[in-house]
N, C-alpha and C. Protein backbone atom coordinates (compact mmCIF):
# COMPACT_ATOMS: atom_id res chain seq x y z
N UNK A 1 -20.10 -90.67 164.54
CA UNK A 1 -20.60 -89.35 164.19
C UNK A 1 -20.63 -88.49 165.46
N UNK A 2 -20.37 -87.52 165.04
CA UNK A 2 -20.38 -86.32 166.20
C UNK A 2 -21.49 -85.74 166.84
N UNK A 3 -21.38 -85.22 167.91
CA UNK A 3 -22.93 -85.07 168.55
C UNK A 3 -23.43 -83.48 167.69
N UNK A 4 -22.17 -82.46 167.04
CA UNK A 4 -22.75 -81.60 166.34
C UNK A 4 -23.26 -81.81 164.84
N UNK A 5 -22.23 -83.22 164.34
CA UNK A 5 -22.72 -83.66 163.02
C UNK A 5 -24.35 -84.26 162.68
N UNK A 6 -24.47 -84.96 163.64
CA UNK A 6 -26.12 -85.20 164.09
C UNK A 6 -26.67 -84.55 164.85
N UNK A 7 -26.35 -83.29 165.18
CA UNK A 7 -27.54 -82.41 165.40
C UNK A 7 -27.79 -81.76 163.79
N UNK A 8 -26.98 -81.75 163.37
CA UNK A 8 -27.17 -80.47 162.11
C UNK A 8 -28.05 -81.55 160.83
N UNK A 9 -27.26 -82.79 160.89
CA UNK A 9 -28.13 -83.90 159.84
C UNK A 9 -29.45 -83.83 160.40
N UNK A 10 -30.30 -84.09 161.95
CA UNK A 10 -31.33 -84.31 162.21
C UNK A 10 -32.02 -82.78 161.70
N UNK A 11 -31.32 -81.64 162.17
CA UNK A 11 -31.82 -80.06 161.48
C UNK A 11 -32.31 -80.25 159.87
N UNK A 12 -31.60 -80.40 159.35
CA UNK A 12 -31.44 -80.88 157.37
C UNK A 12 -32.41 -81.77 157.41
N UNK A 13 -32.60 -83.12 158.18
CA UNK A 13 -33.86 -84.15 157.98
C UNK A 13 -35.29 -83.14 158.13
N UNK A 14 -35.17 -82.94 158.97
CA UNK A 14 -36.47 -82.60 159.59
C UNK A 14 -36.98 -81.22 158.52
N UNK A 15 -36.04 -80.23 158.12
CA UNK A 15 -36.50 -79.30 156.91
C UNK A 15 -37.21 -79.80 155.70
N UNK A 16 -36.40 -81.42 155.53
CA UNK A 16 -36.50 -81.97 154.11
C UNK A 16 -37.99 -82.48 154.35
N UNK A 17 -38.29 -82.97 155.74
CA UNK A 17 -39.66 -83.14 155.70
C UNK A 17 -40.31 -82.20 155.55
N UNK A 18 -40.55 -81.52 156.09
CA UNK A 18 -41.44 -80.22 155.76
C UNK A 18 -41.71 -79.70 154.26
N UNK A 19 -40.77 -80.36 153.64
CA UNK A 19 -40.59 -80.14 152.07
C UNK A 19 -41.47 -81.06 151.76
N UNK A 20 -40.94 -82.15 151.43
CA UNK A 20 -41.30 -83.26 151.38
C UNK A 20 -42.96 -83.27 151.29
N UNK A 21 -43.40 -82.98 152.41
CA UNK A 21 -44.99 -82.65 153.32
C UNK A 21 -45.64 -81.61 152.01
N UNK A 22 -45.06 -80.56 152.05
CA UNK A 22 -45.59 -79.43 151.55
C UNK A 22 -45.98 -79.41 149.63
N UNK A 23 -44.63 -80.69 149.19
CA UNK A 23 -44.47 -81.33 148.27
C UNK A 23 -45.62 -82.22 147.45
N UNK A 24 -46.20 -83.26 148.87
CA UNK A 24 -47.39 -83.91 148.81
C UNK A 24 -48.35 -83.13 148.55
N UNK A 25 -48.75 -82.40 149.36
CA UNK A 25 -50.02 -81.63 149.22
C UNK A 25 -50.32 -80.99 148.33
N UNK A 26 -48.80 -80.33 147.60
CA UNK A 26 -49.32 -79.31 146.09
C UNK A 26 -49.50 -80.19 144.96
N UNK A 27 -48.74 -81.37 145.04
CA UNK A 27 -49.48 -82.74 144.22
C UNK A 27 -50.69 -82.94 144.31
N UNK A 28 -51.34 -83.50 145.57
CA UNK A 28 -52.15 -83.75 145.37
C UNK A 28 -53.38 -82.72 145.50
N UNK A 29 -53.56 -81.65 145.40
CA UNK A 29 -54.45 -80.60 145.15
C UNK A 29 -54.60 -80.53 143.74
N UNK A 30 -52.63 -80.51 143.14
CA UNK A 30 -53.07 -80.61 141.13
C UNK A 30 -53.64 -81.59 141.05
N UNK A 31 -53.58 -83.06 141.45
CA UNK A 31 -54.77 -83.86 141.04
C UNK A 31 -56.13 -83.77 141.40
N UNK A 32 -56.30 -84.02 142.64
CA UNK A 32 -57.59 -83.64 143.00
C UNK A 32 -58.63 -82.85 142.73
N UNK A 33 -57.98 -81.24 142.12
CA UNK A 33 -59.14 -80.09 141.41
C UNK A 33 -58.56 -80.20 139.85
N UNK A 34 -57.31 -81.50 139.30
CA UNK A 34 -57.55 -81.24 137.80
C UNK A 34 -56.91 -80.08 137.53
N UNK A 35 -56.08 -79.09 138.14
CA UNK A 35 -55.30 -78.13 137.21
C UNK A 35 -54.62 -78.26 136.35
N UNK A 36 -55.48 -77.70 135.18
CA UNK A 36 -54.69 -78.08 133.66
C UNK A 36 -54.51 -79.16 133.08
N UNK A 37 -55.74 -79.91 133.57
CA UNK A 37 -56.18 -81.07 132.89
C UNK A 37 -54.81 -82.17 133.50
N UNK A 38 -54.62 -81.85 134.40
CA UNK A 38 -53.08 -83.18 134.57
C UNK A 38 -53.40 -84.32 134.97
N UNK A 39 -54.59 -84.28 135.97
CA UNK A 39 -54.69 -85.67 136.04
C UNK A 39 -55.71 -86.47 135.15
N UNK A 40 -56.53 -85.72 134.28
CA UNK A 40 -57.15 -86.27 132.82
C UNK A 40 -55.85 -87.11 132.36
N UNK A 41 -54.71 -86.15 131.86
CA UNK A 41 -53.78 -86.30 130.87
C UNK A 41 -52.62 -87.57 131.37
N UNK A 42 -52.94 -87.34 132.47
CA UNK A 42 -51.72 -88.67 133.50
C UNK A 42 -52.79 -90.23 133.23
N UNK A 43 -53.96 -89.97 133.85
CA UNK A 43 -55.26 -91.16 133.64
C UNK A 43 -55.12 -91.69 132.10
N UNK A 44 -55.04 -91.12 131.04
CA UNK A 44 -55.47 -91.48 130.10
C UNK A 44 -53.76 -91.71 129.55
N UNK A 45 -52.83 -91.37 129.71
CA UNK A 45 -51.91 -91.90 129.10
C UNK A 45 -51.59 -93.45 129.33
N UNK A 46 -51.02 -93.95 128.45
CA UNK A 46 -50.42 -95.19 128.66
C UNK A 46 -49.80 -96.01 129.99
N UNK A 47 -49.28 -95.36 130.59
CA UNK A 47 -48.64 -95.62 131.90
C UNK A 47 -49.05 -94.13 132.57
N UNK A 48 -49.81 -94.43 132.94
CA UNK A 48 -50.43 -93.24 134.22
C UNK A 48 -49.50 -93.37 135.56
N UNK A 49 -49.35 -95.13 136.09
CA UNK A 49 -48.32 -94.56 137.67
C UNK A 49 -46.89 -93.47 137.36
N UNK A 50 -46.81 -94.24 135.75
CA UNK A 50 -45.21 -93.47 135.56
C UNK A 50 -45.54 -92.01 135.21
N UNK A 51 -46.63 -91.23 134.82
CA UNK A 51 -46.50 -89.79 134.80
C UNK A 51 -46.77 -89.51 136.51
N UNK A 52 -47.43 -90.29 136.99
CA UNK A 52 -47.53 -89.51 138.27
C UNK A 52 -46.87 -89.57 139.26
N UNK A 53 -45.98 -90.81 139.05
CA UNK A 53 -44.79 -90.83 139.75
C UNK A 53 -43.45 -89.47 139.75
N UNK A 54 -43.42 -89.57 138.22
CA UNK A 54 -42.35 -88.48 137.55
C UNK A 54 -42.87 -87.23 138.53
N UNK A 55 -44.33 -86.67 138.41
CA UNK A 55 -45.16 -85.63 138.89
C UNK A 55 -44.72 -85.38 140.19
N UNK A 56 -44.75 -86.45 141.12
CA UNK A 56 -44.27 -86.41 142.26
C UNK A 56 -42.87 -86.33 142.83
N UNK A 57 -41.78 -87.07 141.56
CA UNK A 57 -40.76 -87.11 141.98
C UNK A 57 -40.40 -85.61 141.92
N UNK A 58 -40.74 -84.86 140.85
CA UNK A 58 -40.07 -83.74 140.52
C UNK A 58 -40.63 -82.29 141.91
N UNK A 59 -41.83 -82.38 142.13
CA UNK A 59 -42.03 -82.33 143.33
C UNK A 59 -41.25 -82.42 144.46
N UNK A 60 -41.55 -83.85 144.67
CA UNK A 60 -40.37 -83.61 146.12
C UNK A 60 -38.96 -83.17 146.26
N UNK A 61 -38.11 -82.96 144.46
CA UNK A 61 -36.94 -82.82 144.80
C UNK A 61 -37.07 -81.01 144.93
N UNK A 62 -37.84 -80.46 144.16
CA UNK A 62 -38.09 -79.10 144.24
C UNK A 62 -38.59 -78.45 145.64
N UNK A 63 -39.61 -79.00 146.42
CA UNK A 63 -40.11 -78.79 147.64
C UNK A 63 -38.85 -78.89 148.73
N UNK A 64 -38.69 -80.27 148.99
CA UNK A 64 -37.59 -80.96 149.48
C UNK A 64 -36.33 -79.57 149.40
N UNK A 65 -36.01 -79.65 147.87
CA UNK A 65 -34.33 -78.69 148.13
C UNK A 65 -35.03 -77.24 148.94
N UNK A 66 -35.92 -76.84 148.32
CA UNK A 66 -36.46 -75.07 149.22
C UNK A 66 -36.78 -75.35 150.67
N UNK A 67 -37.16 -76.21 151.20
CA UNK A 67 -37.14 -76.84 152.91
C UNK A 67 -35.86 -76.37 153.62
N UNK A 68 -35.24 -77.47 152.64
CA UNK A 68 -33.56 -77.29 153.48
C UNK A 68 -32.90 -76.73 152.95
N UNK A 69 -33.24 -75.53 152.05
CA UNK A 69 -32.41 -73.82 151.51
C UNK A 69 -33.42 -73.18 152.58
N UNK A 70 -34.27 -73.12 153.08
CA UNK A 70 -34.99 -72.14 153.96
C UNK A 70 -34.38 -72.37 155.39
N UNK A 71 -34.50 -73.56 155.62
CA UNK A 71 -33.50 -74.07 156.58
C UNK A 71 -32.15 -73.45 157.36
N UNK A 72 -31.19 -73.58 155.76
CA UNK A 72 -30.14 -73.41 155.91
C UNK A 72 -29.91 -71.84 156.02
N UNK A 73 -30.68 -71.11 155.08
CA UNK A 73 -30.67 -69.85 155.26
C UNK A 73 -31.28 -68.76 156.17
N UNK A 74 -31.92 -69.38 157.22
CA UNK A 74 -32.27 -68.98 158.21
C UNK A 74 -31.54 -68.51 159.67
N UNK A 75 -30.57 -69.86 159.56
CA UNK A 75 -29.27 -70.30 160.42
C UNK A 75 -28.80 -68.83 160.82
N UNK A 76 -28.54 -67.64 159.56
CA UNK A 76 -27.79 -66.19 159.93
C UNK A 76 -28.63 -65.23 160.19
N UNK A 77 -29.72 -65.29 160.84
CA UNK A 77 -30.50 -64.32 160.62
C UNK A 77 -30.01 -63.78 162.52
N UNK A 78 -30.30 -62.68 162.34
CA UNK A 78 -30.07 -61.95 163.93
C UNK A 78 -31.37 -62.02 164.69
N UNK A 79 -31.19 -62.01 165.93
CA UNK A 79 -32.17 -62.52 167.03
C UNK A 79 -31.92 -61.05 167.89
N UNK A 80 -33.10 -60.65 167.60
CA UNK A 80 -33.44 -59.15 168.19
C UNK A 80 -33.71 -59.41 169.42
């Protein structure tokens, strides 16, 4: 790998965390204060890890992709 190909993958990693991060936290705030009854409705279903897994997965891929679209779209901006 190239020293510009891994700079730009470690750029893309490090956005996806920040996603990722930002991902966690709006999870766990909907559980923690109960918005809209979700974590009643996750607790009491049948398989609770699997709604809150799903909860999370869908999360991080949503957080995660806007990280590294903010990321990427930042790249053209002009430097006054």
């Amino acid at each position: 790998m190239q020293r510009h190909e891994k700079t730009m993958l470690i750029f893309l990693l490090k956005h996806l965390a920040y996603g990722l991060t930002g991902g966690l936290i709006f999870g766990l705030a909907l559980l923690y204060y109960d918005i809209a009854q979700i974590r009643s409705l996750a607790l009491r279903s049948d398989n609770p890890f699997l709604v809150i897994g799903l909860l999370f997965f869908g999360l991080f891929v949503t957080f995660g992709s806007v990280g590294m679209g903010v990321g990427i779209m930042s790249q053209g901006k002009d430097e006054y």
